[in-house]
C-alpha atoms as a PDB file:
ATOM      1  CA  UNK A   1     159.684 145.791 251.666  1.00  0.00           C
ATOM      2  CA  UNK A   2     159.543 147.890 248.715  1.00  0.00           C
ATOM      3  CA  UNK A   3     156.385 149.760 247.386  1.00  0.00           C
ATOM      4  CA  UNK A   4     155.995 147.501 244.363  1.00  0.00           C
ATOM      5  CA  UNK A   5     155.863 144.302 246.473  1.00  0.00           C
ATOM      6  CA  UNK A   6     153.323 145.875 248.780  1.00  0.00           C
ATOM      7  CA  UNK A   7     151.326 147.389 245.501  1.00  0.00           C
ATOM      8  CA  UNK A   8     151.435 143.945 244.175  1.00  0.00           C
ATOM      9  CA  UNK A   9     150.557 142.261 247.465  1.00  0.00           C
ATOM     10  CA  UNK A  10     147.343 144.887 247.901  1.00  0.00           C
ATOM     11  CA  UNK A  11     146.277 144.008 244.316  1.00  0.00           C
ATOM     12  CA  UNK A  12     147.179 140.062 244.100  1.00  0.00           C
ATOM     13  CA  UNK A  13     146.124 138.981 247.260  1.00  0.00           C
ATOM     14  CA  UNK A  14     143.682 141.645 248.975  1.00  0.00           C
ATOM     15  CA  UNK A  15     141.127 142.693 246.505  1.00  0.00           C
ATOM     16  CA  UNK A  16     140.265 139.167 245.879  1.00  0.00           C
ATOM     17  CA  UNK A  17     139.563 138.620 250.095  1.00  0.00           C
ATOM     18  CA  UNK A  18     137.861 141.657 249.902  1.00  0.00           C
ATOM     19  CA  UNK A  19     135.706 140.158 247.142  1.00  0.00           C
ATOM     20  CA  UNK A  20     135.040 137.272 248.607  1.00  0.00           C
ATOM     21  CA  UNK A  21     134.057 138.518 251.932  1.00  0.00           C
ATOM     22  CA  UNK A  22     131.856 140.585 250.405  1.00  0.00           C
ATOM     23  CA  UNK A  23     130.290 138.092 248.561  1.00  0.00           C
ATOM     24  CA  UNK A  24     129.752 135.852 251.511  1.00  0.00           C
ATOM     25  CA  UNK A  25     127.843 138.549 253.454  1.00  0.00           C
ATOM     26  CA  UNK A  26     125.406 138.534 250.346  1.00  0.00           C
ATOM     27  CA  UNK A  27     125.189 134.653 250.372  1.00  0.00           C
ATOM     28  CA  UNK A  28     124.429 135.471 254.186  1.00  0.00           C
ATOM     29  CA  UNK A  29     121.817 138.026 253.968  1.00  0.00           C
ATOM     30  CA  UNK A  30     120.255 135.333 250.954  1.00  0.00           C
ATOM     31  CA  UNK A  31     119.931 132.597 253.978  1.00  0.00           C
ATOM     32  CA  UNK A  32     118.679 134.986 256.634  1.00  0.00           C
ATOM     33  CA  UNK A  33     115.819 136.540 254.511  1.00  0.00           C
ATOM     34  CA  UNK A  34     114.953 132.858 253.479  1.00  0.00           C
ATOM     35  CA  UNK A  35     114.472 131.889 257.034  1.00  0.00           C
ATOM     36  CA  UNK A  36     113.005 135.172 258.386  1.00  0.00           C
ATOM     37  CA  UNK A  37     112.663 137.648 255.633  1.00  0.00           C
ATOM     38  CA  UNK A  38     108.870 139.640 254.652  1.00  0.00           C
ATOM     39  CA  UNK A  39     108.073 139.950 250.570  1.00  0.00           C
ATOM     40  CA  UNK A  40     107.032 143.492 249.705  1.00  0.00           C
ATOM     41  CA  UNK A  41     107.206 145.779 246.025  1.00  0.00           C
ATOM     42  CA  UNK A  42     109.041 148.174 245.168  1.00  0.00           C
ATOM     43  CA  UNK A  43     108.562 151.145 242.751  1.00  0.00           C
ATOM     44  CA  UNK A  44     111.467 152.487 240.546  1.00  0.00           C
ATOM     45  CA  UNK A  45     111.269 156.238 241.212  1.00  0.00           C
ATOM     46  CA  UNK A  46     114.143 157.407 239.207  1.00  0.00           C
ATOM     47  CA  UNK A  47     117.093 156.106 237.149  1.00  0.00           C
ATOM     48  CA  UNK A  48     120.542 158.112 236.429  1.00  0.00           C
ATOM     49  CA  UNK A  49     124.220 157.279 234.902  1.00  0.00           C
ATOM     50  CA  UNK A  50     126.649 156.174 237.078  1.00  0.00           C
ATOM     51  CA  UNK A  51     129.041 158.785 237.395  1.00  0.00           C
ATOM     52  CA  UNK A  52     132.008 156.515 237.697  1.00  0.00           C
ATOM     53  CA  UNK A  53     131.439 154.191 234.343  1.00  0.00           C
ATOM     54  CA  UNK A  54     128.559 155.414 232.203  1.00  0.00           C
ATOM     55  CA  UNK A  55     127.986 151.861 231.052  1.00  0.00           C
ATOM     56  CA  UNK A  56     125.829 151.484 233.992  1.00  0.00           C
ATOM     57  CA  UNK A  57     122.444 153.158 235.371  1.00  0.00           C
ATOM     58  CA  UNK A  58     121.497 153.520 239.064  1.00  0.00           C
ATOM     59  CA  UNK A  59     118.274 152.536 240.009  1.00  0.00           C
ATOM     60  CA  UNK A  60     116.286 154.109 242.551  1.00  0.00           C
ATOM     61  CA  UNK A  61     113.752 152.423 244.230  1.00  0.00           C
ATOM     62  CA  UNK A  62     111.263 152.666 247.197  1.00  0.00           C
ATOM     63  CA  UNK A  63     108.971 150.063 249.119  1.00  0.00           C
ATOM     64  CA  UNK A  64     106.772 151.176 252.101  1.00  0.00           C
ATOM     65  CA  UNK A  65     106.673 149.233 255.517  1.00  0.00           C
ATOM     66  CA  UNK A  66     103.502 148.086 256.995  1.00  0.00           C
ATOM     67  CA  UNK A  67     104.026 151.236 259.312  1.00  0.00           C
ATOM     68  CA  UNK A  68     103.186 153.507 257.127  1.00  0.00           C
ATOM     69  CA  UNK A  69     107.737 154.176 256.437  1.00  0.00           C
ATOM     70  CA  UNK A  70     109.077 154.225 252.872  1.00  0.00           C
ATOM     71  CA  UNK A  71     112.623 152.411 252.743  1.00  0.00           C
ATOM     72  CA  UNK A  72     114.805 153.539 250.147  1.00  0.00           C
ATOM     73  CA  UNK A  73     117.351 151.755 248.024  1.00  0.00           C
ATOM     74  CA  UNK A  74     119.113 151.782 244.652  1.00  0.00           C
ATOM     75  CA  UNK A  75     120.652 148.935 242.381  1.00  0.00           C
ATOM     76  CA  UNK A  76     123.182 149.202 239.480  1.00  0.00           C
ATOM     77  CA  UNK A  77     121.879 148.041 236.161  1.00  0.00           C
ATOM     78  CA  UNK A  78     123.966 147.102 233.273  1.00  0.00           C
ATOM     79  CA  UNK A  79     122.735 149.520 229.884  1.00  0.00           C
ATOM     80  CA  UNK A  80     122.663 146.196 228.127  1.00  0.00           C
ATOM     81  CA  UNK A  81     122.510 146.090 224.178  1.00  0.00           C
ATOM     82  CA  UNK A  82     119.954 146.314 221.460  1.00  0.00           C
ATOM     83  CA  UNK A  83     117.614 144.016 223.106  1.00  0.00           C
ATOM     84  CA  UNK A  84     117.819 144.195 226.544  1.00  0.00           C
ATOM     85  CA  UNK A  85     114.780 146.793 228.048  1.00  0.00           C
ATOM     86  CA  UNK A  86     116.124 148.622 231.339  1.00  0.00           C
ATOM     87  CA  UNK A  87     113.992 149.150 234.251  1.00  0.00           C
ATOM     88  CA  UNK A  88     112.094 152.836 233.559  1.00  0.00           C
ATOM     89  CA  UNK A  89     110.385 154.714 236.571  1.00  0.00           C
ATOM     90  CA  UNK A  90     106.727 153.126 237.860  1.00  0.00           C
ATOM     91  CA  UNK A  91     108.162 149.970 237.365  1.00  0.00           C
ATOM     92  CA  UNK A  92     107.316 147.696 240.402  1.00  0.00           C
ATOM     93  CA  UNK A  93     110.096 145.667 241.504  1.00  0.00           C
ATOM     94  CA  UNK A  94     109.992 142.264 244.077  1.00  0.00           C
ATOM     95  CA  UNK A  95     112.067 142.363 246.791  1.00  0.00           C
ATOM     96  CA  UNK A  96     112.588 140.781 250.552  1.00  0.00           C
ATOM     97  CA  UNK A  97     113.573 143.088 253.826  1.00  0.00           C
ATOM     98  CA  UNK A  98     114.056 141.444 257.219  1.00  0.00           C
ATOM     99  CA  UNK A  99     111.737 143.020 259.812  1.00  0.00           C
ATOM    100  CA  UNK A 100     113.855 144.095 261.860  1.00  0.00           C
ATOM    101  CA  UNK A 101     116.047 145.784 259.916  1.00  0.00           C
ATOM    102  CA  UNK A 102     114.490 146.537 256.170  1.00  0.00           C
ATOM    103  CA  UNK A 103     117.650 148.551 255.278  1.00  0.00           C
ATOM    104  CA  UNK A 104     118.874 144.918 254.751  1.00  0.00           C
ATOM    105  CA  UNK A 105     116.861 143.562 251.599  1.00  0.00           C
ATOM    106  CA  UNK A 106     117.732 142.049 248.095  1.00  0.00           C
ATOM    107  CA  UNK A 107     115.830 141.915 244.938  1.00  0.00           C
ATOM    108  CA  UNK A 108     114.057 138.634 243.759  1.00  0.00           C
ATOM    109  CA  UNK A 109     116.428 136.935 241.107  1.00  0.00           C
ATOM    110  CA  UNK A 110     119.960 138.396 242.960  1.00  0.00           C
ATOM    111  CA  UNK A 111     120.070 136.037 245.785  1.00  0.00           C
ATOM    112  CA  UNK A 112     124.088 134.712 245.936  1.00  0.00           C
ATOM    113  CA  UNK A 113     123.649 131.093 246.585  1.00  0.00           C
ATOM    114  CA  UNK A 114     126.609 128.516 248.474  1.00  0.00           C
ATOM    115  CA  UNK A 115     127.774 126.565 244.934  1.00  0.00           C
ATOM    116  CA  UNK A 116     128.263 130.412 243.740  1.00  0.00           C
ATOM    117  CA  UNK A 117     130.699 131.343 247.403  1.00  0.00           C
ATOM    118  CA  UNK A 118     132.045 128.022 246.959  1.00  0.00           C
ATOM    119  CA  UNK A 119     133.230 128.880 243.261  1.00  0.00           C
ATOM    120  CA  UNK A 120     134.988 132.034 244.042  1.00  0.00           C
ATOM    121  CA  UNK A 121     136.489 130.949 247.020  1.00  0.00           C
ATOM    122  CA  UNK A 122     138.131 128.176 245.137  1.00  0.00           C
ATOM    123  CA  UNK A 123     138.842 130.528 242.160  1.00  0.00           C
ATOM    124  CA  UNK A 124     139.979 133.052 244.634  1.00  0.00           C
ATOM    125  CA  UNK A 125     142.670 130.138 246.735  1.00  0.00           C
ATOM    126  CA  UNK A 126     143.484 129.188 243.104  1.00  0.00           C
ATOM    127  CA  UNK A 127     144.456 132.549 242.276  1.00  0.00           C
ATOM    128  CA  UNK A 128     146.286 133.602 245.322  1.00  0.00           C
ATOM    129  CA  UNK A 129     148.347 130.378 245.156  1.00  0.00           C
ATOM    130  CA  UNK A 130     149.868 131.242 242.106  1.00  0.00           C
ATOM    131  CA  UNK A 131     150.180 134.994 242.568  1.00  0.00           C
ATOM    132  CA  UNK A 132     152.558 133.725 245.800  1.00  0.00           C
ATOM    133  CA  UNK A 133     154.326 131.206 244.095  1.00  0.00           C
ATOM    134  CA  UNK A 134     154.929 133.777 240.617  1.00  0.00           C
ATOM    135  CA  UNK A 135     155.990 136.622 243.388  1.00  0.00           C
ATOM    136  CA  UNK A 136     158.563 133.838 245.002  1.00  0.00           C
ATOM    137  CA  UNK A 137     160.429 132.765 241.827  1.00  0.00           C
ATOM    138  CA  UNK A 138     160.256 136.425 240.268  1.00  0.00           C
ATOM    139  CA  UNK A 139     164.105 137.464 239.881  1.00  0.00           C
ATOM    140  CA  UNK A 140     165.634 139.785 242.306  1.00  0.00           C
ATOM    141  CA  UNK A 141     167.286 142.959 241.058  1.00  0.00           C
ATOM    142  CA  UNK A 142     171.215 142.545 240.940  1.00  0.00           C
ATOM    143  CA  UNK A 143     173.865 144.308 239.915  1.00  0.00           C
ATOM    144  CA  UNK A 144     174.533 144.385 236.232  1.00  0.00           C
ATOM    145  CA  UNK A 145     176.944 142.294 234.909  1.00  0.00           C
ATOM    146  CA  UNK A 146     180.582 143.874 233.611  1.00  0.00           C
ATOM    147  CA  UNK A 147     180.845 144.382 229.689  1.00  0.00           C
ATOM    148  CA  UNK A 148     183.369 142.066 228.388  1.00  0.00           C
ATOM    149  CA  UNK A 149     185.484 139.462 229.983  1.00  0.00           C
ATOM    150  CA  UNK A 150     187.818 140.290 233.105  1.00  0.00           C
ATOM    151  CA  UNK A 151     191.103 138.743 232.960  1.00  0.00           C
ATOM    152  CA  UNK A 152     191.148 137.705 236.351  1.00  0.00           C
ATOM    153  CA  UNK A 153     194.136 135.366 236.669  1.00  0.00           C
ATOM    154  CA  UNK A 154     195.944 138.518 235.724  1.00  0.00           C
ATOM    155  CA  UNK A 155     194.583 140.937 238.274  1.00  0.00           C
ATOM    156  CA  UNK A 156     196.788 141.393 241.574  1.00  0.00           C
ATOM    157  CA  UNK A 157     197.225 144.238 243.771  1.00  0.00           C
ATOM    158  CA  UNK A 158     199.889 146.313 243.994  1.00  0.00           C
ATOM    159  CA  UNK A 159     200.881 145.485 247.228  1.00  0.00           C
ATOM    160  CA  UNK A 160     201.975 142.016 245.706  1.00  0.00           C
ATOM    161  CA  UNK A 161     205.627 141.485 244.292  1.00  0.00           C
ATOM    162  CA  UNK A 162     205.729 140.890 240.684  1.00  0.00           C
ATOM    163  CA  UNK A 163     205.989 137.708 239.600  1.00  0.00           C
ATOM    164  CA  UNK A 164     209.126 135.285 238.890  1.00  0.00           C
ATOM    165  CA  UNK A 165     209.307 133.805 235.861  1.00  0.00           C
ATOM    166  CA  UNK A 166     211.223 135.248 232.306  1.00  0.00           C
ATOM    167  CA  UNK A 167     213.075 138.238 233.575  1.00  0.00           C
ATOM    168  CA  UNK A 168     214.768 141.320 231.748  1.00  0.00           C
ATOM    169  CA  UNK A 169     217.263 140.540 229.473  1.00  0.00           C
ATOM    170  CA  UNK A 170     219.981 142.739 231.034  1.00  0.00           C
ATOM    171  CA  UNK A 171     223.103 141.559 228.692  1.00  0.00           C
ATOM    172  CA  UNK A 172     224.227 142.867 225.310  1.00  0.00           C
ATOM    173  CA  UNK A 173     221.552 142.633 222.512  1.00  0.00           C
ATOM    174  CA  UNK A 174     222.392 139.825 219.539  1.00  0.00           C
ATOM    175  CA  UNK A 175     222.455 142.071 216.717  1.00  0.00           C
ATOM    176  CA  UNK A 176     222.562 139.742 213.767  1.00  0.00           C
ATOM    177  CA  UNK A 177     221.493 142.669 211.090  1.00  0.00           C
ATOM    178  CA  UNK A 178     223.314 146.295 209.910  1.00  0.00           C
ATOM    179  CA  UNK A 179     221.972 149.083 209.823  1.00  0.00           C
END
């Protein structure tokens, strides 16, 4: 299989599945802190650019655990336009941890609920489906095609006899003109 076909397969077809799983272990974690999950606030201790697109800040954040622990996390936040007010530092934010595991915990107002799974993964089937079927009827690579028209009905090899037909005139030429 050549390189492009596998580039195109890796782009086409595996970074939406990779998108989509990921987004169904956030509608996940949504359900299990609904069943099980504790409410605490967080404080926004510091904010920086992203690094990789400076159209985005990261958030830092930390919530303490009724032991006495601090839990640390961070969140990407869109710079927004003229009116939108980012998050500064003292800022208390609401959030949800699961006991047993607080390193697992998501904002208030970010849960990924089932209609939103359910969209992508349709958009995602959608999407795949055609990438296949364009990728099927895409047009092979063949040679190109000769320049001009090849007389074929007068090709033959030279191991063939020439043909019979009108042969050389071998008798005297009619000369009807002088010189």
């Amino acid at each position: 299989m050549p390189l492009n076909a596998v580039l195109i397969l890796v782009l086409l077809i595996g970074t939406p599945l990779v998108m989509m799983v990921q987004l169904w272990r956030q509608h996940q974690l949504t359900v299990e802190l609904e069943e099980k999950g504790v409410h605490a606030w967080a404080e926004v201790v510091g904010t920086r650019t992203s690094w990789l697109n400076a159209k985005y800040r990261i958030v830092e954040y930390v919530f303490p655990l009724p032991d006495g622990s601090l839990v640390h996390g961070e969140f990407k936040q869109s710079r927004g336009g003229f009116w939108s007010r980012g998050t500064v530092e003292g800022e208390q934010i609401e959030l949800h941890y699961l006991p047993d595991n607080p390193h697992r915990h998501q904002r208030v107002g970010t849960e990924v609920g089932l209609l939103a799974v359910l969209s992508l993964g349709f958009g995602t089937v959608v999407f795949m489906s055609l990438a296949i079927i364009v990728m099927m009827n895409a047009p092979s690579k063949k040679a190109p095609a000769p320049h001009g028209s090849t007389p074929s009905s007068r090709l033959r090899t030279y191991d063939e006899p020439p043909p019979r037909g009108k042969g050389r005139v071998t008798g005297p030429l009619n000369r009807n003109e002088d010189y």
